[in-house]
C-alpha atoms as a PDB file:
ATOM      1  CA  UNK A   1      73.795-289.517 -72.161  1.00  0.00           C
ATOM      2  CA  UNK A   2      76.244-290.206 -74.122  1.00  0.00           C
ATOM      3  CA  UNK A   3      78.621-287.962 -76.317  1.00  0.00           C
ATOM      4  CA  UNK A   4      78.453-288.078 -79.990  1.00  0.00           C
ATOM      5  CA  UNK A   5      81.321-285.279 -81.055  1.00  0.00           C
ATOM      6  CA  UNK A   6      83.535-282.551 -78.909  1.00  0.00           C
ATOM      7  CA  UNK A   7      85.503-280.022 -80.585  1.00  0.00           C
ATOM      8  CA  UNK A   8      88.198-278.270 -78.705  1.00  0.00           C
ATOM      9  CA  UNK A   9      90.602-275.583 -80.056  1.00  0.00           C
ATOM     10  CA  UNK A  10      93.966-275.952 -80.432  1.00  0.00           C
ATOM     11  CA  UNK A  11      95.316-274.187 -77.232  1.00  0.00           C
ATOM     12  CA  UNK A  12      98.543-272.355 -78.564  1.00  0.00           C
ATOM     13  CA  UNK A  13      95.776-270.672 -80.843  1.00  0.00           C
ATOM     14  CA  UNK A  14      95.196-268.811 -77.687  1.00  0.00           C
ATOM     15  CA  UNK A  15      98.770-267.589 -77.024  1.00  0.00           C
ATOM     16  CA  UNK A  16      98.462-264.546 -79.848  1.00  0.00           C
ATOM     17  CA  UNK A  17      95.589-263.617 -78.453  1.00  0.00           C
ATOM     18  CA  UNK A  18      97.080-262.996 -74.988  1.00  0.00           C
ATOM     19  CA  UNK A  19      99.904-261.388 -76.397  1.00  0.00           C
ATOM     20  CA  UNK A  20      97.714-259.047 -78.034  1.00  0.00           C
ATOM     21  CA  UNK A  21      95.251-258.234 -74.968  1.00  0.00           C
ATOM     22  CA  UNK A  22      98.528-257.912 -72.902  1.00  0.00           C
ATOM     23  CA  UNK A  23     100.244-255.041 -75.517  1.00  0.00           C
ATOM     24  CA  UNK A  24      96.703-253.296 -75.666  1.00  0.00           C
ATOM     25  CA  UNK A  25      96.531-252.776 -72.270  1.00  0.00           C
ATOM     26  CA  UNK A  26      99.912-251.636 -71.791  1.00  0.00           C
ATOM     27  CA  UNK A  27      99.433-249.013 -74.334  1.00  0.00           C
ATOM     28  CA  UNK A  28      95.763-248.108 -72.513  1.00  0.00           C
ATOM     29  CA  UNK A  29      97.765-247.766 -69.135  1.00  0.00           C
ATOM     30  CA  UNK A  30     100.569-245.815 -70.865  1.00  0.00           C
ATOM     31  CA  UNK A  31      97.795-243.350 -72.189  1.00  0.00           C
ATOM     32  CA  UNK A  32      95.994-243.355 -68.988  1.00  0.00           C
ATOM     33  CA  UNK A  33      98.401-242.453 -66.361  1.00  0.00           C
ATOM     34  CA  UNK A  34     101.983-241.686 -68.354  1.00  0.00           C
ATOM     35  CA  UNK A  35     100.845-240.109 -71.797  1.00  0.00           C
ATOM     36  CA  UNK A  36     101.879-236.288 -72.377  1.00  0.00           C
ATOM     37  CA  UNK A  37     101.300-234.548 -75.466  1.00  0.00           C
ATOM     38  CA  UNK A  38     104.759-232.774 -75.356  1.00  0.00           C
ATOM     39  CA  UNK A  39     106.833-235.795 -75.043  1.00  0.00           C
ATOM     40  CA  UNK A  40     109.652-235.763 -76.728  1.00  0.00           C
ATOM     41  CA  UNK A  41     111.508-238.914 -75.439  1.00  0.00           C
ATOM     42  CA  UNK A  42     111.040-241.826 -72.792  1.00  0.00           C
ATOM     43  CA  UNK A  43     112.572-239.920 -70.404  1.00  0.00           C
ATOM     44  CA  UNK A  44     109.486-237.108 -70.989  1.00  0.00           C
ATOM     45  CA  UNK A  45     107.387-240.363 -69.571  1.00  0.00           C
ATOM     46  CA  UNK A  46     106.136-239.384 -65.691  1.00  0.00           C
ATOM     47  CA  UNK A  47     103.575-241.737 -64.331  1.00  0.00           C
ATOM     48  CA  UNK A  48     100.712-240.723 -62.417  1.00  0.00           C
ATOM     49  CA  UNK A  49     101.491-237.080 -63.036  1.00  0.00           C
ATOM     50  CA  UNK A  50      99.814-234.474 -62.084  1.00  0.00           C
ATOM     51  CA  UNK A  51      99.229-233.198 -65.024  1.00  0.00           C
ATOM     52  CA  UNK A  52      97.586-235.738 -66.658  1.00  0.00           C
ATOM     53  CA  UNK A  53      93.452-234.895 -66.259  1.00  0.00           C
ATOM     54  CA  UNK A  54      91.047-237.184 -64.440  1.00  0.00           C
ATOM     55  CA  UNK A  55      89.177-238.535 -67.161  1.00  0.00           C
ATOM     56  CA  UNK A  56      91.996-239.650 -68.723  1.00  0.00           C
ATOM     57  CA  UNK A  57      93.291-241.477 -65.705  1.00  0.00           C
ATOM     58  CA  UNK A  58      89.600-243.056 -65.949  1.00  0.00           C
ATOM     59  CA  UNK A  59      89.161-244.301 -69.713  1.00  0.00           C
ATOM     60  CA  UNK A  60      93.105-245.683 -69.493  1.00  0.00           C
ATOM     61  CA  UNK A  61      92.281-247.463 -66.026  1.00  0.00           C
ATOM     62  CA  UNK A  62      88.642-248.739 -67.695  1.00  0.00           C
ATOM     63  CA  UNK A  63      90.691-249.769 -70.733  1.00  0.00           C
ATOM     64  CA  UNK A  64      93.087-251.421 -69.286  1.00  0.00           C
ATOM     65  CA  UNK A  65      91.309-253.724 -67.174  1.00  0.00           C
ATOM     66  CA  UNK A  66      88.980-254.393 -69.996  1.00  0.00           C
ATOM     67  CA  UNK A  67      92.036-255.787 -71.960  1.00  0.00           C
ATOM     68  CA  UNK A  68      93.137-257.818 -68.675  1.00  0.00           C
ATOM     69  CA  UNK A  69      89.765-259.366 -68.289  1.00  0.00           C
ATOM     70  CA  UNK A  70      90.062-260.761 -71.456  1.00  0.00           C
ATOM     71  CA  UNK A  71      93.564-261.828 -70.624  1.00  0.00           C
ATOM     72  CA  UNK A  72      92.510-263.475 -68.062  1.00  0.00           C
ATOM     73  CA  UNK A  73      89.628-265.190 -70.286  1.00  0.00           C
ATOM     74  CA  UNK A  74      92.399-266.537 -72.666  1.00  0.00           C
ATOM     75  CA  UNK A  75      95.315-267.343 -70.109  1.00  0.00           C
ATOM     76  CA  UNK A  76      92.401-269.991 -68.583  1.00  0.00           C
ATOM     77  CA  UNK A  77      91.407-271.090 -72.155  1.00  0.00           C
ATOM     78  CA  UNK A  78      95.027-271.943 -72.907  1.00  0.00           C
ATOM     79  CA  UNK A  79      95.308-274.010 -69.624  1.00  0.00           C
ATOM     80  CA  UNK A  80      92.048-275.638 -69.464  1.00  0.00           C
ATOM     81  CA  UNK A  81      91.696-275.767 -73.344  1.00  0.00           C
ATOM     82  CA  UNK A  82      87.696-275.463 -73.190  1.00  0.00           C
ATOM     83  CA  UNK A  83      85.116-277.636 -74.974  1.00  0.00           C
ATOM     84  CA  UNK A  84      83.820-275.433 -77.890  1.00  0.00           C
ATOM     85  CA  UNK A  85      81.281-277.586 -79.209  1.00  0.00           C
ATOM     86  CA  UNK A  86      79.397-281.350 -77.448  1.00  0.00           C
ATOM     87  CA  UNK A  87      77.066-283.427 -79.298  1.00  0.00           C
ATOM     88  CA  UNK A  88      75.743-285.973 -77.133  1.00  0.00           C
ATOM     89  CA  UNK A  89      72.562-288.225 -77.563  1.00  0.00           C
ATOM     90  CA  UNK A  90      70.314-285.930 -75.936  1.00  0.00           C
ATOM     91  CA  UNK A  91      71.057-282.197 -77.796  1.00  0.00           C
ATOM     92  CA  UNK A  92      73.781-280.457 -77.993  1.00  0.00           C
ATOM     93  CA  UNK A  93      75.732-277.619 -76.494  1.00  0.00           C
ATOM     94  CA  UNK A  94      77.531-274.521 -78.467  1.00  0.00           C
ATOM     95  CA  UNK A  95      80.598-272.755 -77.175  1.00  0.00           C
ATOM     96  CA  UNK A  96      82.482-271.380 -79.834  1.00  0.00           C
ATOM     97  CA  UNK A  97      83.176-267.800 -79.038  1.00  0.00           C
ATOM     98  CA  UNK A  98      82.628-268.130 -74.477  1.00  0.00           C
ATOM     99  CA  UNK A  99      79.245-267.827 -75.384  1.00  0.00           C
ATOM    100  CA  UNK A 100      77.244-271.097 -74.623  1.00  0.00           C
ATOM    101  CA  UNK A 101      73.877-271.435 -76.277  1.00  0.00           C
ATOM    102  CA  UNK A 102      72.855-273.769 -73.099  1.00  0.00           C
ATOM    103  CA  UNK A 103      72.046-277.048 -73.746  1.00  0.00           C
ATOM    104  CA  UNK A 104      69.499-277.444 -76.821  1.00  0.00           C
ATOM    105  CA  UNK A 105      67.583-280.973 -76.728  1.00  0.00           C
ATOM    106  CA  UNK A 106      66.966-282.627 -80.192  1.00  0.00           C
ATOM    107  CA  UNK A 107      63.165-282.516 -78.819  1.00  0.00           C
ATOM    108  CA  UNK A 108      63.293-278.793 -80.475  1.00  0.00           C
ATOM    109  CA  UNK A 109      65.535-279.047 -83.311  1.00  0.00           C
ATOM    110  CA  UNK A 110      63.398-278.730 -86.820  1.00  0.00           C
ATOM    111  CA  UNK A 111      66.351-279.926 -89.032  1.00  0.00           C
ATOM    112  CA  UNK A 112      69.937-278.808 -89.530  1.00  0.00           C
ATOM    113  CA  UNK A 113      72.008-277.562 -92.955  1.00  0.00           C
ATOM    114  CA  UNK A 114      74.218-276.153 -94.588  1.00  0.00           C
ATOM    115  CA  UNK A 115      73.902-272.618 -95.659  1.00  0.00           C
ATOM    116  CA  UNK A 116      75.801-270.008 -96.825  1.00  0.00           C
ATOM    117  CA  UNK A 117      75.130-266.531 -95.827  1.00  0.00           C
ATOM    118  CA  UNK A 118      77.105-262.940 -97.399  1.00  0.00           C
ATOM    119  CA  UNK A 119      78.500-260.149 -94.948  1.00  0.00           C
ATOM    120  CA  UNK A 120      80.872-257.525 -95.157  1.00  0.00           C
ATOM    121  CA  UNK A 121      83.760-255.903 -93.523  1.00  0.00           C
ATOM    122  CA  UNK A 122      86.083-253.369 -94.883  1.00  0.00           C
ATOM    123  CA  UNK A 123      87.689-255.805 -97.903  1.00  0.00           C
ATOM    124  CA  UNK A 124      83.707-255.710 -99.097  1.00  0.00           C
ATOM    125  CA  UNK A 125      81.101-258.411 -99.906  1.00  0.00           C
ATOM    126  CA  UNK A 126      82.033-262.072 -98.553  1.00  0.00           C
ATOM    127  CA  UNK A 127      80.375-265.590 -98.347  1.00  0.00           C
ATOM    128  CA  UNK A 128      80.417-267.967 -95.622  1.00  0.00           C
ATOM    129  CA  UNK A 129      79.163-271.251 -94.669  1.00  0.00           C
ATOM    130  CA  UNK A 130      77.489-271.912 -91.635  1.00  0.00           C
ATOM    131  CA  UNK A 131      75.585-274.777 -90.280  1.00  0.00           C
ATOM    132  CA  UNK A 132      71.651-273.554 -89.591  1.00  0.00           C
ATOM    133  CA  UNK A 133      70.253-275.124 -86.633  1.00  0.00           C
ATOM    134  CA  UNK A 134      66.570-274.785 -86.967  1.00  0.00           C
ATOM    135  CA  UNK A 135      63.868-274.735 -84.302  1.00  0.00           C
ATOM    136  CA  UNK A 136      60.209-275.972 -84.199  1.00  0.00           C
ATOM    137  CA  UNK A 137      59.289-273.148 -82.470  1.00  0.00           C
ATOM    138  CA  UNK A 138      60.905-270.141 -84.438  1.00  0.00           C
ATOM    139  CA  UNK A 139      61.579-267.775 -81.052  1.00  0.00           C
ATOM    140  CA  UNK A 140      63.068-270.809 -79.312  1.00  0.00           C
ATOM    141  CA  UNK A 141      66.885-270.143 -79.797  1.00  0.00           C
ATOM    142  CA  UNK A 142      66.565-266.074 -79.789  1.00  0.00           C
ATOM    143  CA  UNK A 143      64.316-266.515 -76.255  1.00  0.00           C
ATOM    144  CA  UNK A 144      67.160-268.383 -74.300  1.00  0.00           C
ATOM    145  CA  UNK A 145      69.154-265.187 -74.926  1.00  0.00           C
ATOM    146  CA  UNK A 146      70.318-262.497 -72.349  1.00  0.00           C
ATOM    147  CA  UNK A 147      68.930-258.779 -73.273  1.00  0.00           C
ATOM    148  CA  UNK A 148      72.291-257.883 -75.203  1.00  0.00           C
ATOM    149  CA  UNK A 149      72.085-260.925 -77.439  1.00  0.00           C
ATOM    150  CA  UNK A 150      68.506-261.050 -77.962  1.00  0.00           C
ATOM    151  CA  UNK A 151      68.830-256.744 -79.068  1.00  0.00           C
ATOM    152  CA  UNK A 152      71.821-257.979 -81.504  1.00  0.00           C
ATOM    153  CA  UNK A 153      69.284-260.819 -82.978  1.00  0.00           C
ATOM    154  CA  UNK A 154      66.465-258.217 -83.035  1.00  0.00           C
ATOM    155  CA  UNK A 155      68.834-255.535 -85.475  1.00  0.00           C
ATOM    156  CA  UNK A 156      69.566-258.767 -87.668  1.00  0.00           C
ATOM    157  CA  UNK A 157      65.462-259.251 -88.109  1.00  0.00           C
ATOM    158  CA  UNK A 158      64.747-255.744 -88.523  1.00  0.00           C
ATOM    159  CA  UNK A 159      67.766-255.323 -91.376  1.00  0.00           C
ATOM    160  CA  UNK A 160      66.686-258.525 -93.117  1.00  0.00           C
ATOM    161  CA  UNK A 161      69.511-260.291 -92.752  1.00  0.00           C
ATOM    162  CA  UNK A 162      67.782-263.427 -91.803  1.00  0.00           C
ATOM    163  CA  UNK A 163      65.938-263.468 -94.924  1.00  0.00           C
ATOM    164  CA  UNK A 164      68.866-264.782 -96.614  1.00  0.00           C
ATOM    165  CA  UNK A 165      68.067-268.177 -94.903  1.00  0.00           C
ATOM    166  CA  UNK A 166      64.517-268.125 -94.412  1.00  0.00           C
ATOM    167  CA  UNK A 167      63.521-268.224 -98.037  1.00  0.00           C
ATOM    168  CA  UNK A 168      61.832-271.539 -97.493  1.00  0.00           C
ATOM    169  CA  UNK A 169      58.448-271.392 -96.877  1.00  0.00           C
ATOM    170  CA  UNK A 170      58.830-274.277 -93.919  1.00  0.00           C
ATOM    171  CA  UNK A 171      61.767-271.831 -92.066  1.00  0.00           C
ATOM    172  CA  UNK A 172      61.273-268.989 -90.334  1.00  0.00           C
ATOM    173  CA  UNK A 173      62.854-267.115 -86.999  1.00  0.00           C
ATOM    174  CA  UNK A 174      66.576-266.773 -86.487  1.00  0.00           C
ATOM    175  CA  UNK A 175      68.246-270.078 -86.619  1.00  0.00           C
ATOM    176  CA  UNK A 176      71.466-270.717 -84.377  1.00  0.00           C
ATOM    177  CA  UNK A 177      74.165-269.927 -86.960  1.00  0.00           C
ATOM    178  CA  UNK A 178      77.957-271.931 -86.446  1.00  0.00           C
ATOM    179  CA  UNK A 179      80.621-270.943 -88.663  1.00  0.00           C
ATOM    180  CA  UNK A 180      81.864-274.168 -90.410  1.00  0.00           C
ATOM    181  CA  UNK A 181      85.307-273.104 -89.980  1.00  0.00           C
ATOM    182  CA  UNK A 182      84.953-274.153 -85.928  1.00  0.00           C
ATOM    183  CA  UNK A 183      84.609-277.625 -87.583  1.00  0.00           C
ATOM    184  CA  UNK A 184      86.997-277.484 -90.314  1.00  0.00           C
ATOM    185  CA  UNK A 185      87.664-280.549 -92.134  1.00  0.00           C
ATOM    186  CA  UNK A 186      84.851-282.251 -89.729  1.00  0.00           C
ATOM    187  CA  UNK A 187      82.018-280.197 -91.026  1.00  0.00           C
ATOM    188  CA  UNK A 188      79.995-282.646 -92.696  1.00  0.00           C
ATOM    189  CA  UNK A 189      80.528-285.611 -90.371  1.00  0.00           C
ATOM    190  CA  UNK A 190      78.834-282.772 -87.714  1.00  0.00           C
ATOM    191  CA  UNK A 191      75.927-281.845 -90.024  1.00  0.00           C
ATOM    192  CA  UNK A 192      75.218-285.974 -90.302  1.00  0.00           C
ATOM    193  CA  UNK A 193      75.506-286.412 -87.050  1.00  0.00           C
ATOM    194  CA  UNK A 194      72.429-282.939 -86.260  1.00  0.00           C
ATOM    195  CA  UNK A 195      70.800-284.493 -89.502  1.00  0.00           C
ATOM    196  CA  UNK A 196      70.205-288.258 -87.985  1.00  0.00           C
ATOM    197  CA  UNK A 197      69.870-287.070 -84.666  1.00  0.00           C
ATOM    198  CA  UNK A 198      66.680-284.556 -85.884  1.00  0.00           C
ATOM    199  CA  UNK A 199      65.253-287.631 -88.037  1.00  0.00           C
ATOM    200  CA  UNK A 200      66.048-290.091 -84.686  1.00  0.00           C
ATOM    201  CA  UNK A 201      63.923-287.552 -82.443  1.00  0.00           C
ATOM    202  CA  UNK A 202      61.019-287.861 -84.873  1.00  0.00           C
ATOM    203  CA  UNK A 203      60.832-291.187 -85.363  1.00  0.00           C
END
């Protein structure tokens, strides 16, 4: 089996993100156990007081080591410096956000494009292009799924938001959707690569 394409991050992209994790969860410990509503001044600043109720002692500690897990995540991503994305000559493998799709054989790939797809956030209405990875079996991709994923895909069917894609009458299901941005400049040289493999597997 050999390997086709590998995409790894740049690994100082990591840094901010441990920085950030890191100052989140040293304001979630500061609420938890050394927050008080009358402070005045740093010196008003008593850990593990007392005063300072249960519950809040709980959500800062559950905080906290939420944000340190995910420090954690990113200090080992910055020294390993993970593979994101593999293309080999057998299927391919998606990593790009510590999720892995598991290892998808061309055998069940339908064909591969480029889309784009609208969303929104707070600035409004945006577009983005992703490359659609589509299966011959429609449930394929959304069955490898744990229960949290698979509830996520299920919201996306019920609001429509697949329909956007499948408006040919040959797609249907929910494709595996990869922001072309994990490719950047590399984007199409990936989608040739899914393309020839899909036509390869057929032939």
């Amino acid at each position: 089996m050999s390997i086709l394409y590998e995409k790894k991050y740049n690994r100082w992209g990591y840094l901010p993100l441990i920085l950030a994790s890191l100052f989140l969860g040293a304001v979630f410990f500061t609420y938890g156990f050394a927050f008080e509503r009358t402070i005045e001044s740093f010196d008003d600043l008593h850990f593990f007081s007392e005063e300072i109720s249960i519950w809040q002692n709980a959500l800062g500690a559950a905080l906290t080591l939420f944000c340190l897990t995910f420090t954690g995540y990113w200090c080992y991503s910055l020294l390993v410096n993970p593979t994101v994305f593999r293309i080999t000559t057998e299927g391919f493998e998606s990593i790009p956000n510590g999720v892995s799709s598991g290892f998808i054989p061309w055998s069940e790939v339908k064909e591969a494009r480029l889309e784009i797809i609208k969303g929104s956030n707070a600035q409004g209405v945006y577009e983005e292009q992703i490359l659609a990875v589509y299966f011959k079996n429609p449930d394929y991709y959304k069955n490898k799924q744990g229960e949290y994923v698979k509830t996520i895909m299920g919201v996306g069917e019920q609001t429509g938001f697949y329909d956007q894609l499948n408006t040919d009458s040959t797609r249907e299901g929910v494709p595996l959707l990869i922001p072309a941005s994990v490719f950047g400049d590399e984007i199409t040289t990936v989608t040739t690569i899914f393309q020839k493999s899909t036509i390869k597997n057929e032939s």
